[in-house]
PDB file of N, CA and C in Angstrom:
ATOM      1  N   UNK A   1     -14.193  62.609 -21.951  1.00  0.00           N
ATOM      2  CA  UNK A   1     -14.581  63.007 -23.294  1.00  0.00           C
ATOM      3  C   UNK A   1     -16.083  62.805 -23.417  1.00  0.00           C
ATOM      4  N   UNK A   2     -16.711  63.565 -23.237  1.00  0.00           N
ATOM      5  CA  UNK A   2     -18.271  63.534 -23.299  1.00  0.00           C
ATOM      6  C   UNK A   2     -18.755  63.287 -24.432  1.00  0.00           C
ATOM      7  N   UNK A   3     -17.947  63.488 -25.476  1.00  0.00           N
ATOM      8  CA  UNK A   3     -18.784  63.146 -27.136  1.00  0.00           C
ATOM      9  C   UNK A   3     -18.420  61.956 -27.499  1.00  0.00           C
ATOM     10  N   UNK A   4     -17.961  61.140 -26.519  1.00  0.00           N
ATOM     11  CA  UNK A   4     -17.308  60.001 -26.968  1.00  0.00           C
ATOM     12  C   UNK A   4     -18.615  58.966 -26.951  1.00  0.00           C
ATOM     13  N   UNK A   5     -18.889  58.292 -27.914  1.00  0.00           N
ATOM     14  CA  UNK A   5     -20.100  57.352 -27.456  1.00  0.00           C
ATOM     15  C   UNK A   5     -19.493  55.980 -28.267  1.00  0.00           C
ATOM     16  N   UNK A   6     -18.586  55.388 -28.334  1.00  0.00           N
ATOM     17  CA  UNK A   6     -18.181  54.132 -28.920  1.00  0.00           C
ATOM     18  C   UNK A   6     -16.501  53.948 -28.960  1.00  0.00           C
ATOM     19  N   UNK A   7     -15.974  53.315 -28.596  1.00  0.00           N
ATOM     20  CA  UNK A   7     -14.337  53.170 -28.386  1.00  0.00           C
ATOM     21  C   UNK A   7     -14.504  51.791 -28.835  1.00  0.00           C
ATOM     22  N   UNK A   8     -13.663  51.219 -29.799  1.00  0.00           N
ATOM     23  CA  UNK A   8     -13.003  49.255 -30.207  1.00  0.00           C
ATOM     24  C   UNK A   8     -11.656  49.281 -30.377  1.00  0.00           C
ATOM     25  N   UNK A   9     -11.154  48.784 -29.608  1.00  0.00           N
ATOM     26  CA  UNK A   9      -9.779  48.373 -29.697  1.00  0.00           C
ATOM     27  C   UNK A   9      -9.572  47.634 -31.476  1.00  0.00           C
ATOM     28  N   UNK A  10      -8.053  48.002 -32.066  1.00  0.00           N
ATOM     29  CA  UNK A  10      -8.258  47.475 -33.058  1.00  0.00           C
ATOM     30  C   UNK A  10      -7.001  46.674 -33.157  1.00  0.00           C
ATOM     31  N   UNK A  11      -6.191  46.628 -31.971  1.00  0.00           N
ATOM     32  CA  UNK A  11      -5.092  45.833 -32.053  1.00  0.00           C
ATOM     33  C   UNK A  11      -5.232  45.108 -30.756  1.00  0.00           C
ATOM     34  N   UNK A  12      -5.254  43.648 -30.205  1.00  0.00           N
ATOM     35  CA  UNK A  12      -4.784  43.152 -29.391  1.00  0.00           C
ATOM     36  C   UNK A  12      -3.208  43.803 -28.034  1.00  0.00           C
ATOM     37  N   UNK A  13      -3.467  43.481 -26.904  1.00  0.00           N
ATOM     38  CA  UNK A  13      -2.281  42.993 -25.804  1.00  0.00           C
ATOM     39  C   UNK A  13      -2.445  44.528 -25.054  1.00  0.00           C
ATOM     40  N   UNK A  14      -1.659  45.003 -24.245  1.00  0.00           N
ATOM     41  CA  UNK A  14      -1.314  45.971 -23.391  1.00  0.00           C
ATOM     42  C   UNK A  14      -1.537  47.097 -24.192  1.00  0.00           C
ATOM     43  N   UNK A  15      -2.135  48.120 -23.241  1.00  0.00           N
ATOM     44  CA  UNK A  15      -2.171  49.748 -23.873  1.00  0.00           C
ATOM     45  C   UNK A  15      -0.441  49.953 -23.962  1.00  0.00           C
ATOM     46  N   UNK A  16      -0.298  50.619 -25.552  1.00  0.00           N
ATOM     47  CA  UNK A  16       1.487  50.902 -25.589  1.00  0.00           C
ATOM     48  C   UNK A  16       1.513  51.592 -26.772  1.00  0.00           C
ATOM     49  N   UNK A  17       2.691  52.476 -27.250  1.00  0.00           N
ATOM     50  CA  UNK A  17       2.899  53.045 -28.363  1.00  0.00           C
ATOM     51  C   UNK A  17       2.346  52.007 -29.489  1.00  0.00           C
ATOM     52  N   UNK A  18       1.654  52.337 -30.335  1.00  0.00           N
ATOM     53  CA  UNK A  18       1.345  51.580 -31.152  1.00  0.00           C
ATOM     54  C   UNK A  18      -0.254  51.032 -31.302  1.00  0.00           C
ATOM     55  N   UNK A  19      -0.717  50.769 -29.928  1.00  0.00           N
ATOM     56  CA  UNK A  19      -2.256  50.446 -29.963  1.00  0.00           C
ATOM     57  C   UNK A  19      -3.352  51.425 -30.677  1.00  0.00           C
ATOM     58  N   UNK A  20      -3.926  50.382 -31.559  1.00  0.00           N
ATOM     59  CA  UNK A  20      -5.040  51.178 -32.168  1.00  0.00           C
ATOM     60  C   UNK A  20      -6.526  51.495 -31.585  1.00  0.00           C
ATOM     61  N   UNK A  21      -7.360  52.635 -31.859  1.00  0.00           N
ATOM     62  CA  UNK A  21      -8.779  52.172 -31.563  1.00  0.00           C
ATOM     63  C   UNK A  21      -9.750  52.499 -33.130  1.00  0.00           C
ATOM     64  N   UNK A  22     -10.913  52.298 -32.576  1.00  0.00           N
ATOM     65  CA  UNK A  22     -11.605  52.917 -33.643  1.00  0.00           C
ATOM     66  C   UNK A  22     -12.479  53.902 -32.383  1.00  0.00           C
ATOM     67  N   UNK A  23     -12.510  54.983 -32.707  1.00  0.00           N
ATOM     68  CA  UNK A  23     -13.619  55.727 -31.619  1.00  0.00           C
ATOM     69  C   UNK A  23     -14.786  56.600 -32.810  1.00  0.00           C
ATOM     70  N   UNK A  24     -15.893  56.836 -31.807  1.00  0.00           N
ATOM     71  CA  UNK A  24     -16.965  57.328 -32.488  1.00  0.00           C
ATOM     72  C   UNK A  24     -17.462  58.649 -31.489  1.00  0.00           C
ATOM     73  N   UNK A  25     -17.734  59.942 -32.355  1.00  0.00           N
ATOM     74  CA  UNK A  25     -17.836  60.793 -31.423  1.00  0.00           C
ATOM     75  C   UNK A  25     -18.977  61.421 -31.565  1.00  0.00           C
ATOM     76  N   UNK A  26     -19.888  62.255 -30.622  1.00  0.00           N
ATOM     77  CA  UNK A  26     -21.152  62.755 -31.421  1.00  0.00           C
ATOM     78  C   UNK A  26     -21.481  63.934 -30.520  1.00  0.00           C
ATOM     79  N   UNK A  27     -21.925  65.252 -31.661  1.00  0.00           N
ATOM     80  CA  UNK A  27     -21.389  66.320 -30.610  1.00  0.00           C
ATOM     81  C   UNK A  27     -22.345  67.212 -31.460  1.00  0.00           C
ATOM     82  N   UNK A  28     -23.661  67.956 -31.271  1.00  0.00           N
ATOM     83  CA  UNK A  28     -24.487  68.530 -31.719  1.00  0.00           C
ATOM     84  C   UNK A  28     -25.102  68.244 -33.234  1.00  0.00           C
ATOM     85  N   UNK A  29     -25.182  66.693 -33.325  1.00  0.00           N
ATOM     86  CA  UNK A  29     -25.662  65.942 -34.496  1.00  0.00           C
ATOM     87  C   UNK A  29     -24.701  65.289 -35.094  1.00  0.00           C
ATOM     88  N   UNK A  30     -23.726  66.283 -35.246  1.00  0.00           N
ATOM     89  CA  UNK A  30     -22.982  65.486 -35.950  1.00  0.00           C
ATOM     90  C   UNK A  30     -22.073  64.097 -35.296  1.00  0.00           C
ATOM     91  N   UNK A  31     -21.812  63.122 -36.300  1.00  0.00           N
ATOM     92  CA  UNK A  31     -21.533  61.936 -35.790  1.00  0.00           C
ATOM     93  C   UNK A  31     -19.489  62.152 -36.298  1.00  0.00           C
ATOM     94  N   UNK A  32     -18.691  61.541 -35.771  1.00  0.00           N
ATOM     95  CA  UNK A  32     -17.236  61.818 -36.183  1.00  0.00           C
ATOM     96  C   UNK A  32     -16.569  60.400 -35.390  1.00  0.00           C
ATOM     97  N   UNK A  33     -16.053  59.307 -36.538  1.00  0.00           N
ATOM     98  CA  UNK A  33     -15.244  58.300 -36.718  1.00  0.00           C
ATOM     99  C   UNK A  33     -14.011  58.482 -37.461  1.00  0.00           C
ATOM    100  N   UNK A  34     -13.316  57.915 -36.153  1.00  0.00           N
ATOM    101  CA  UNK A  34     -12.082  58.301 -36.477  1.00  0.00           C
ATOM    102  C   UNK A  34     -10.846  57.263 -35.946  1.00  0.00           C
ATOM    103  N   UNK A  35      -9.688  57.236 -36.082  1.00  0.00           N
ATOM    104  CA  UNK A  35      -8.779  55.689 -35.794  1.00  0.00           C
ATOM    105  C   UNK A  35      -7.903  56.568 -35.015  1.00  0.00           C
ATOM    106  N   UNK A  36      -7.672  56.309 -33.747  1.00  0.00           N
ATOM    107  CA  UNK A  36      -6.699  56.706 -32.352  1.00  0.00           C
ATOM    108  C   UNK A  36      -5.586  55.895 -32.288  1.00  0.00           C
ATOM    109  N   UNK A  37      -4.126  56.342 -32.250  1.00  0.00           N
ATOM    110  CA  UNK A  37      -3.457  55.678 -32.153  1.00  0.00           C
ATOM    111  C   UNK A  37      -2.577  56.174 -30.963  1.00  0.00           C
ATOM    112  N   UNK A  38      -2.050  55.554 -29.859  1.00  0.00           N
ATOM    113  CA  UNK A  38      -1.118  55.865 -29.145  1.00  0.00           C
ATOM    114  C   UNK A  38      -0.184  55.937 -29.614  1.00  0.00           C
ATOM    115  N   UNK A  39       1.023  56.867 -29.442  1.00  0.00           N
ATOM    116  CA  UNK A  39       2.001  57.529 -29.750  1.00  0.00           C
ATOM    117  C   UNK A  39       3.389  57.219 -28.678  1.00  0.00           C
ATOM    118  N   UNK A  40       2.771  57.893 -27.276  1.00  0.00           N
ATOM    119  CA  UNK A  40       3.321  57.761 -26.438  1.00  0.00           C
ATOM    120  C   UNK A  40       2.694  57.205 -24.766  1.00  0.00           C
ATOM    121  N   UNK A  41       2.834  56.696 -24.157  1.00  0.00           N
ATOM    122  CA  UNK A  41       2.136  56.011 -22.730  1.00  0.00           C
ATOM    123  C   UNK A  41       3.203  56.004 -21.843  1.00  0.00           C
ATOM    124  N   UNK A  42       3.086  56.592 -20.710  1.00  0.00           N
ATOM    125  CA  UNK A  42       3.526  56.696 -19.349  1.00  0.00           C
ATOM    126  C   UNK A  42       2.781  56.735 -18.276  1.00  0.00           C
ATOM    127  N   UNK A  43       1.868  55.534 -18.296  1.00  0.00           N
ATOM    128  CA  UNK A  43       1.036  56.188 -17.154  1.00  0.00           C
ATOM    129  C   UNK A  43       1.403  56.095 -15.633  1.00  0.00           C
ATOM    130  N   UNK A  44       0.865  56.710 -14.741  1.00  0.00           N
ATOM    131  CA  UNK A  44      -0.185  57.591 -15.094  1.00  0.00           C
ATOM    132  C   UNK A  44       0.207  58.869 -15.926  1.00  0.00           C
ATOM    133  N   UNK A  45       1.463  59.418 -16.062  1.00  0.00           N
ATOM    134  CA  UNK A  45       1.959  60.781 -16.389  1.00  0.00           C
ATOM    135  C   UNK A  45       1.480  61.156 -17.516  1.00  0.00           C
ATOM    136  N   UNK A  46       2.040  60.227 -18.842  1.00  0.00           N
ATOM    137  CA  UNK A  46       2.273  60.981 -19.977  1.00  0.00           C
ATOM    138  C   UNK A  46       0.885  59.994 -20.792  1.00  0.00           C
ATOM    139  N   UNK A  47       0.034  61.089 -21.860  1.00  0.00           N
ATOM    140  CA  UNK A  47      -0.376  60.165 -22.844  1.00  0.00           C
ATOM    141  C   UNK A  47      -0.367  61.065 -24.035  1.00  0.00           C
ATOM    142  N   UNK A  48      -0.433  60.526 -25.178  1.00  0.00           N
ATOM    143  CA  UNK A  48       0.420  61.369 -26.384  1.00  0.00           C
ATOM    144  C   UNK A  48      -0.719  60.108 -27.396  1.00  0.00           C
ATOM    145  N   UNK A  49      -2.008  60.657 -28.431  1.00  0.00           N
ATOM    146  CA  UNK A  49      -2.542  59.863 -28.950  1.00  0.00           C
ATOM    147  C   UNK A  49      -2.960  60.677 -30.346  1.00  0.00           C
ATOM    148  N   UNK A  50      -2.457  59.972 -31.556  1.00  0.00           N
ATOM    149  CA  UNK A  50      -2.805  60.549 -32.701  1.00  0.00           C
ATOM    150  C   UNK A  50      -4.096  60.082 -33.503  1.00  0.00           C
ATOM    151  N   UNK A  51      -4.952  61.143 -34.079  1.00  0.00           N
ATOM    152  CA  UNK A  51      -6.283  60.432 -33.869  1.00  0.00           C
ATOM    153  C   UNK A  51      -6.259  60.965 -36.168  1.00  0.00           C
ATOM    154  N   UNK A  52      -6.974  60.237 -36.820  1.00  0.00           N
ATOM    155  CA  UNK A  52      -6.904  60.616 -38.056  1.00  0.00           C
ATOM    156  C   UNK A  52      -8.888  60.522 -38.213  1.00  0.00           C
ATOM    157  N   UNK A  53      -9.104  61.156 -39.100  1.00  0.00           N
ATOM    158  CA  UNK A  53     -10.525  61.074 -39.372  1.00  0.00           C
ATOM    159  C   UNK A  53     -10.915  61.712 -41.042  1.00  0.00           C
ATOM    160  N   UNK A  54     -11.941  61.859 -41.706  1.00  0.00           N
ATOM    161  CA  UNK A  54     -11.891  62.092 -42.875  1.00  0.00           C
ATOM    162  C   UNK A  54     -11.920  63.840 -42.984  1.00  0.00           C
ATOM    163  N   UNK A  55     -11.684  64.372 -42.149  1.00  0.00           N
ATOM    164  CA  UNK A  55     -11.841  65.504 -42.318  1.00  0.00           C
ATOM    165  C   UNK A  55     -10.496  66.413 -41.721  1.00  0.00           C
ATOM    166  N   UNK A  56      -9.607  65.328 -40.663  1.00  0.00           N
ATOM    167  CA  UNK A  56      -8.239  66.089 -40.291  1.00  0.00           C
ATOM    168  C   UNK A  56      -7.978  65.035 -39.446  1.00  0.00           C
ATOM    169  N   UNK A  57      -6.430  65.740 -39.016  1.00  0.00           N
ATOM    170  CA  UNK A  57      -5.671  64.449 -38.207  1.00  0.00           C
ATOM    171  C   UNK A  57      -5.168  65.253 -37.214  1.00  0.00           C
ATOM    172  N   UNK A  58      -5.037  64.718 -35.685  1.00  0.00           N
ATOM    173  CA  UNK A  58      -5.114  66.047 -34.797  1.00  0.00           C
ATOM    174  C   UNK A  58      -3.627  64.796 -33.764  1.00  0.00           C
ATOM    175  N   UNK A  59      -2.954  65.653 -32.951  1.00  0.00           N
ATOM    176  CA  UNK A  59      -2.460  65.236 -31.423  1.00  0.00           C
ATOM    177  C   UNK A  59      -2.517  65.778 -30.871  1.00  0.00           C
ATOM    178  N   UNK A  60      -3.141  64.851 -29.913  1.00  0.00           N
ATOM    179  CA  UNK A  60      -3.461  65.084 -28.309  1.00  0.00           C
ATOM    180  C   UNK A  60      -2.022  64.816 -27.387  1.00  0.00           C
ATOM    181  N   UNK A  61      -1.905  65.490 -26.621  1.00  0.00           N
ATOM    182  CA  UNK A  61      -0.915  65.344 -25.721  1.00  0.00           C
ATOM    183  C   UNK A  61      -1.308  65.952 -24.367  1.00  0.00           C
ATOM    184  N   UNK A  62      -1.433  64.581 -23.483  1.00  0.00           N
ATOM    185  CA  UNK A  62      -1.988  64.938 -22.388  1.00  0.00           C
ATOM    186  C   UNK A  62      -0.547  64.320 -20.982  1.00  0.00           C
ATOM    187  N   UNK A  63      -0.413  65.497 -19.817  1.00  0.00           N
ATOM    188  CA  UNK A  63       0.700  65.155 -18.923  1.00  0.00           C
ATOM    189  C   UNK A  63       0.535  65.459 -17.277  1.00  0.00           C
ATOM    190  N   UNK A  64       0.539  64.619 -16.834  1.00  0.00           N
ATOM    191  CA  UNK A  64       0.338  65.160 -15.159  1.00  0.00           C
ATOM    192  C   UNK A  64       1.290  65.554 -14.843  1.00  0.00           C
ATOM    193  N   UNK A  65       1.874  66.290 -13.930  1.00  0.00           N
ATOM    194  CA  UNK A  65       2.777  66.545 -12.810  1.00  0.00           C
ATOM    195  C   UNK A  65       2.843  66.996 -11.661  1.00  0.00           C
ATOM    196  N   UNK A  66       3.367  66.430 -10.756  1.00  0.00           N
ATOM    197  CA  UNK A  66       3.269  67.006  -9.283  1.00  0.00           C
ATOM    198  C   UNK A  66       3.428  68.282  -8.843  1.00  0.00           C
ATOM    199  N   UNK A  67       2.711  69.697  -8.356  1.00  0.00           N
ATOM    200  CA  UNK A  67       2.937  70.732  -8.460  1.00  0.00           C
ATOM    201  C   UNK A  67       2.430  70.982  -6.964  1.00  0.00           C
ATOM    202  N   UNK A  68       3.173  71.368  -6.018  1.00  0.00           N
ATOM    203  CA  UNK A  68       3.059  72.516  -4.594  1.00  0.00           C
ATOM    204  C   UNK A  68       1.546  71.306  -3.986  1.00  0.00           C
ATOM    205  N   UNK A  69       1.879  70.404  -4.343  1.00  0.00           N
ATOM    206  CA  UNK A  69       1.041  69.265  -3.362  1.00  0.00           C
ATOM    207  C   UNK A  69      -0.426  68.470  -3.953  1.00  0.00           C
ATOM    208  N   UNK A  70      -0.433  69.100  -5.675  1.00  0.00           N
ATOM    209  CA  UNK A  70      -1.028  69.221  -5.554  1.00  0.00           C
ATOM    210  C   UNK A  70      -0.410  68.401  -7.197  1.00  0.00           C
ATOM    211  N   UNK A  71      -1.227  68.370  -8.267  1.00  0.00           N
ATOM    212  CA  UNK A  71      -1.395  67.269  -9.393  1.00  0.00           C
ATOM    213  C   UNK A  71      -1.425  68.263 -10.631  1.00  0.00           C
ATOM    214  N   UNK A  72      -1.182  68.714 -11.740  1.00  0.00           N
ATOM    215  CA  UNK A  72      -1.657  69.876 -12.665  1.00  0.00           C
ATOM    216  C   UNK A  72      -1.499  68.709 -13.941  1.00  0.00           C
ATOM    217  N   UNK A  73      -2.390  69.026 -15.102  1.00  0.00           N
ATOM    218  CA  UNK A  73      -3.319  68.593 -16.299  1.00  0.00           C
ATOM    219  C   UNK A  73      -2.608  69.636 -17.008  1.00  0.00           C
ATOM    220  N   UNK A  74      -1.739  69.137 -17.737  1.00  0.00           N
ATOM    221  CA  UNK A  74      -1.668  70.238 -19.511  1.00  0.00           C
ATOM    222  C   UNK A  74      -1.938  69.224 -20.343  1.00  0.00           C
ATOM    223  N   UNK A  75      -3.196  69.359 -21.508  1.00  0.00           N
ATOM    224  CA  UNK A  75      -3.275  69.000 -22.291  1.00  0.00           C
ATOM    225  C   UNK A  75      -3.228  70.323 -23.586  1.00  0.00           C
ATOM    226  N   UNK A  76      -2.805  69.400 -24.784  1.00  0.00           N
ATOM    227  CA  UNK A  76      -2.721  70.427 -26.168  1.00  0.00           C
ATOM    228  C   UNK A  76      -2.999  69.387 -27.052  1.00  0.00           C
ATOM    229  N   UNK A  77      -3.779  70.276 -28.248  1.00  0.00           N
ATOM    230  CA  UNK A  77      -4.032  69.624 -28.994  1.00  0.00           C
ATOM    231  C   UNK A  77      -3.448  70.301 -30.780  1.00  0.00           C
ATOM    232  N   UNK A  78      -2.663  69.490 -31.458  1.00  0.00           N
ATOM    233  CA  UNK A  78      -2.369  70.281 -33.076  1.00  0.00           C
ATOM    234  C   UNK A  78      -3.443  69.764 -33.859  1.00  0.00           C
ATOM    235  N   UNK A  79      -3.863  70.239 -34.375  1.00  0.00           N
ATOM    236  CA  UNK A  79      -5.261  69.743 -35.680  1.00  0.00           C
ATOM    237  C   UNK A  79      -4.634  70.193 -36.874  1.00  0.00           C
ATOM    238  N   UNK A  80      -4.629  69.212 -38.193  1.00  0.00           N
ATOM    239  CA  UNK A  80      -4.419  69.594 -39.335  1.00  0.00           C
ATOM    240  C   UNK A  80      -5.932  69.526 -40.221  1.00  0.00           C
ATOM    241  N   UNK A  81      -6.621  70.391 -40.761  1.00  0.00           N
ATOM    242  CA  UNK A  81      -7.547  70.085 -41.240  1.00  0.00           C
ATOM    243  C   UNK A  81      -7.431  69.712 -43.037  1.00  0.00           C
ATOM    244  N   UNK A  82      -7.902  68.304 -43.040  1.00  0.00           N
ATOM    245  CA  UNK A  82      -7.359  67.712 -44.630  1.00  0.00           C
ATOM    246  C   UNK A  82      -8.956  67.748 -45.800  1.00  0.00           C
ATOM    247  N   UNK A  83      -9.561  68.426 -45.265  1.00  0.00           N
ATOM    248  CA  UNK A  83     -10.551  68.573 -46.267  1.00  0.00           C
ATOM    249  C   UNK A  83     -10.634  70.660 -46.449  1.00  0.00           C
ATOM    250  N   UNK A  84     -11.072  70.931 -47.549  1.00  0.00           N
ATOM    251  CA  UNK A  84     -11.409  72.379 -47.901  1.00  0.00           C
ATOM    252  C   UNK A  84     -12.098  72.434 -46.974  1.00  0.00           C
ATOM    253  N   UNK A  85     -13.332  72.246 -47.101  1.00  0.00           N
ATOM    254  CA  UNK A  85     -14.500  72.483 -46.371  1.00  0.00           C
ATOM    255  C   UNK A  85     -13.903  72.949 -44.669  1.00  0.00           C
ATOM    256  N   UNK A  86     -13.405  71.680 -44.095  1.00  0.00           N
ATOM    257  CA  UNK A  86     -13.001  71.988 -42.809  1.00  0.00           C
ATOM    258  C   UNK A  86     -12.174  72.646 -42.767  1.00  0.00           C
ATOM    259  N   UNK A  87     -10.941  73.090 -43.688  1.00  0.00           N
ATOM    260  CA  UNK A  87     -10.251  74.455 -43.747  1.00  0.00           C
ATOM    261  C   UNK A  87     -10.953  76.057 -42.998  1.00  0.00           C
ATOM    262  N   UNK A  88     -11.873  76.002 -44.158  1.00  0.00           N
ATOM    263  CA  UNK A  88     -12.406  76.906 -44.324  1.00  0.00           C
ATOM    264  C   UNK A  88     -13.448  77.410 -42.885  1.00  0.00           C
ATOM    265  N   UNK A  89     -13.780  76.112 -42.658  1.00  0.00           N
ATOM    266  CA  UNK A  89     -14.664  76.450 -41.076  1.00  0.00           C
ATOM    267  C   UNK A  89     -13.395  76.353 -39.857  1.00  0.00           C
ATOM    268  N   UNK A  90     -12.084  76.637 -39.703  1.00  0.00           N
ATOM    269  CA  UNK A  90     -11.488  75.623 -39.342  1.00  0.00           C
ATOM    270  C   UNK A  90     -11.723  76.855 -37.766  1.00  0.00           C
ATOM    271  N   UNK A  91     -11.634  78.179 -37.428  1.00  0.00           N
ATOM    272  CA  UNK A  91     -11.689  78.770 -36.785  1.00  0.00           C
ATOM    273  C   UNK A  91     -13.150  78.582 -35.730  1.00  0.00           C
ATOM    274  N   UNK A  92     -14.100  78.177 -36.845  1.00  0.00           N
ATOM    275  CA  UNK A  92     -15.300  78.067 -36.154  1.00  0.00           C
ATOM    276  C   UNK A  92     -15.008  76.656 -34.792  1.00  0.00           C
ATOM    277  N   UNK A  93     -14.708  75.557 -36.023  1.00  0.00           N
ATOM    278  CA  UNK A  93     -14.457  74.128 -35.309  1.00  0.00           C
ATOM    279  C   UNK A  93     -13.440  73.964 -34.096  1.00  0.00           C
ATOM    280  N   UNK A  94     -12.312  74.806 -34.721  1.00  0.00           N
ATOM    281  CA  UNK A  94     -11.751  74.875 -32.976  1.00  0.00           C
ATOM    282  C   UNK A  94     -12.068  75.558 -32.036  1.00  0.00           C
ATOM    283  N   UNK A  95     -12.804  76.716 -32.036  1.00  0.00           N
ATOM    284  CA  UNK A  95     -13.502  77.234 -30.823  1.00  0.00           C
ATOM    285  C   UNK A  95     -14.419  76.282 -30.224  1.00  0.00           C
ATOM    286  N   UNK A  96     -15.076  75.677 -31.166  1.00  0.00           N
ATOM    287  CA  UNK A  96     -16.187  74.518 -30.403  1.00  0.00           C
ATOM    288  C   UNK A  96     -15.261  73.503 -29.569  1.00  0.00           C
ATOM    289  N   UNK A  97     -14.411  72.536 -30.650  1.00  0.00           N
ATOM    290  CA  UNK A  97     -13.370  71.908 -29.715  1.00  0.00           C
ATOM    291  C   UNK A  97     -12.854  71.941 -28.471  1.00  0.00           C
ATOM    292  N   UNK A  98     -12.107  73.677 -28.484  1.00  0.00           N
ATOM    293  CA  UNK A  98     -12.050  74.144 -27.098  1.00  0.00           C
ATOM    294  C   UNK A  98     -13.056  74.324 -26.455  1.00  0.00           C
ATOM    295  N   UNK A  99     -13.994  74.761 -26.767  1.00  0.00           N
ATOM    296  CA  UNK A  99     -14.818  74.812 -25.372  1.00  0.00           C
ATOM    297  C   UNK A  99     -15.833  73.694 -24.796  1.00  0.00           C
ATOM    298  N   UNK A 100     -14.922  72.470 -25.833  1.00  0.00           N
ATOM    299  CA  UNK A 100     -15.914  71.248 -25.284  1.00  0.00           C
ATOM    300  C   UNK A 100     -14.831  70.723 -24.315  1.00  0.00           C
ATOM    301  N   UNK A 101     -13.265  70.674 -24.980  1.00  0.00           N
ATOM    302  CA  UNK A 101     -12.024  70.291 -23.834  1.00  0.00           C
ATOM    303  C   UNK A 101     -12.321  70.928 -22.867  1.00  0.00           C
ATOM    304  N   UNK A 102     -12.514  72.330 -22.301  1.00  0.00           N
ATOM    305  CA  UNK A 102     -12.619  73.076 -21.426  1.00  0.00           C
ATOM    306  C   UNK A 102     -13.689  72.734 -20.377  1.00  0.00           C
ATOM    307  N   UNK A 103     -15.210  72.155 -20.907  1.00  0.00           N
ATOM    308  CA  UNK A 103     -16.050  71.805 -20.356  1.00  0.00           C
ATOM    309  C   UNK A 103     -15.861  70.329 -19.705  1.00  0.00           C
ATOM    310  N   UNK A 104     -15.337  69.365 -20.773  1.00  0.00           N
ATOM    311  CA  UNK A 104     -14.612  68.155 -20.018  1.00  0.00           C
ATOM    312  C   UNK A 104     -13.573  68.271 -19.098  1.00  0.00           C
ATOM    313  N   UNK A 105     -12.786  69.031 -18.697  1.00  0.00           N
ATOM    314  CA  UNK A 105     -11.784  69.022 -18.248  1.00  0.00           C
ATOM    315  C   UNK A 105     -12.523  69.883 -16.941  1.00  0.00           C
ATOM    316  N   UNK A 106     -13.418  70.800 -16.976  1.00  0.00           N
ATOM    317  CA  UNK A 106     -13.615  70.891 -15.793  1.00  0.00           C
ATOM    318  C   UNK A 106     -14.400  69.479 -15.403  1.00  0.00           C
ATOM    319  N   UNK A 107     -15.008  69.060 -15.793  1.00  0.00           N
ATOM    320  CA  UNK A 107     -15.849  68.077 -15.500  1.00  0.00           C
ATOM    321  C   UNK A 107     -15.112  67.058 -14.627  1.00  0.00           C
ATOM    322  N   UNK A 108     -14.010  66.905 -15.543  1.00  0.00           N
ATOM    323  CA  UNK A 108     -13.016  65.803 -14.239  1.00  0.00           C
ATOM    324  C   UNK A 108     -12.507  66.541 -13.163  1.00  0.00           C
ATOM    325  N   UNK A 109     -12.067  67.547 -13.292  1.00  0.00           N
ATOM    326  CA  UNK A 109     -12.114  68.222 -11.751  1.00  0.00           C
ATOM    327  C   UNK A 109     -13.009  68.228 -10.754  1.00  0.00           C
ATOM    328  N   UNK A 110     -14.274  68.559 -10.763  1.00  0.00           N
ATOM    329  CA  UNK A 110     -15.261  67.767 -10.482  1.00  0.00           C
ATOM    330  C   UNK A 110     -15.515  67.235  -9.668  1.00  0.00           C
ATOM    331  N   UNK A 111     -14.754  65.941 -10.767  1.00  0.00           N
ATOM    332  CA  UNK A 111     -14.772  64.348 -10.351  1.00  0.00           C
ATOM    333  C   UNK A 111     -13.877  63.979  -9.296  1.00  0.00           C
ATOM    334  N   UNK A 112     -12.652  64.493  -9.911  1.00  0.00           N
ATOM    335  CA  UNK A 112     -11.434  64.498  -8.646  1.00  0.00           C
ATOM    336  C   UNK A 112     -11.445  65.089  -7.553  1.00  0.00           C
ATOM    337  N   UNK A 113     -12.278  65.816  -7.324  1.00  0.00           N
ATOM    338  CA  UNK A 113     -12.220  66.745  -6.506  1.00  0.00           C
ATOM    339  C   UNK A 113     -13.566  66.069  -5.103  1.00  0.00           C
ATOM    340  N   UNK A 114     -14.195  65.858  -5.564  1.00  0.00           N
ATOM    341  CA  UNK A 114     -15.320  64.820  -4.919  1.00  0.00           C
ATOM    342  C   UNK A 114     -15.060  64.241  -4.705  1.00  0.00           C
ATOM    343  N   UNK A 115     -14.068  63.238  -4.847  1.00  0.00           N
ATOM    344  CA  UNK A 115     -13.328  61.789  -4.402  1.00  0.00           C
ATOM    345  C   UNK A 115     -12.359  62.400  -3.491  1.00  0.00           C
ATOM    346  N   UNK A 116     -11.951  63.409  -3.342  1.00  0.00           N
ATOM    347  CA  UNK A 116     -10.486  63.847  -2.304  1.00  0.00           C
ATOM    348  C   UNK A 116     -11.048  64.299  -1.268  1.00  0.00           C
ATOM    349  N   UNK A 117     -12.974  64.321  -1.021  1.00  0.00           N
ATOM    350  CA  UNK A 117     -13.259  64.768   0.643  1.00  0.00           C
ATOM    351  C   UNK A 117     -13.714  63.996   1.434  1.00  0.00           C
TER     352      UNK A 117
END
C-alpha cells in the first residue's frame, strides 16, 4: 500500500478477527484516517479487513491460491460512500483507487518476482 504512511495497532495480542488499527493514508495531498478492522485472517491465504473513515466504509478482501505451480492474488474491494460530497465524486475516486491497487499490486509482483531468481 504505497499511500500508507502511519499504521497503530489499537487493540493488544495476535493479528485475528477483531484486531483494530488506526491507519493514515496520503495520496496526492490529500491526507485519509481511518480505523481497519480485521474481519477475517487465514494466513497466509485469506485476509478480509473492514476499514471506516469520515467519508465511507469500504472491504477489502484479499486471497491467495495455488494455481498450475504457481500462487494467484484476487483482491476486491466494496466502498460505501457516507458523505454527499464523496457520493457525488464517487466515480472519479474509484478510478483513482483502482489505479493505485493496480499500481501496488504490480509493485509486489515485482517484489516477488525478484526474490524467486
Amino acid at each position: 500500500m504505497g499511500a500508507l504512511v502511519e499504521s497503530e495497532p489499537l487493540t493488544d495480542g495476535p493479528l485475528e478477527p477483531g484486531s483494530r488499527f488506526r491507519d493514515v493514508f496520503e495520496d496526492h495531498g490529500q491526507r485519509i484516517e481511518l480505523e481497519a478492522e480485521l474481519v477475517e485472517v487465514d494466513a497466509p491465504r485469506v485476509l478480509v479487513v473492514h476499514l471506516v473513515s469520515d467519508v465511507f466504509e469500504a472491504t477489502i478482501d484479499q486471497r491467495l491460491e495455488q494455481v498450475d505451480g504457481g500462487t494467484r492474488l484476487t483482491a476486491g474491494i466494496e466502498t460505501t460512500y457516507t458523505k454527499l460530497a464523496a457520493r457525488l465524486l464517487a466515480s472519479v475516486v474509484t478510478r483513482h483507487a483502482q489505479k493505485r491497487l493496480e499500481d501496488d499490486l504490480a509493485r509486489l509482483k515485482e517484489l516477488v518476482e525478484s526474490d524467486a531468481v
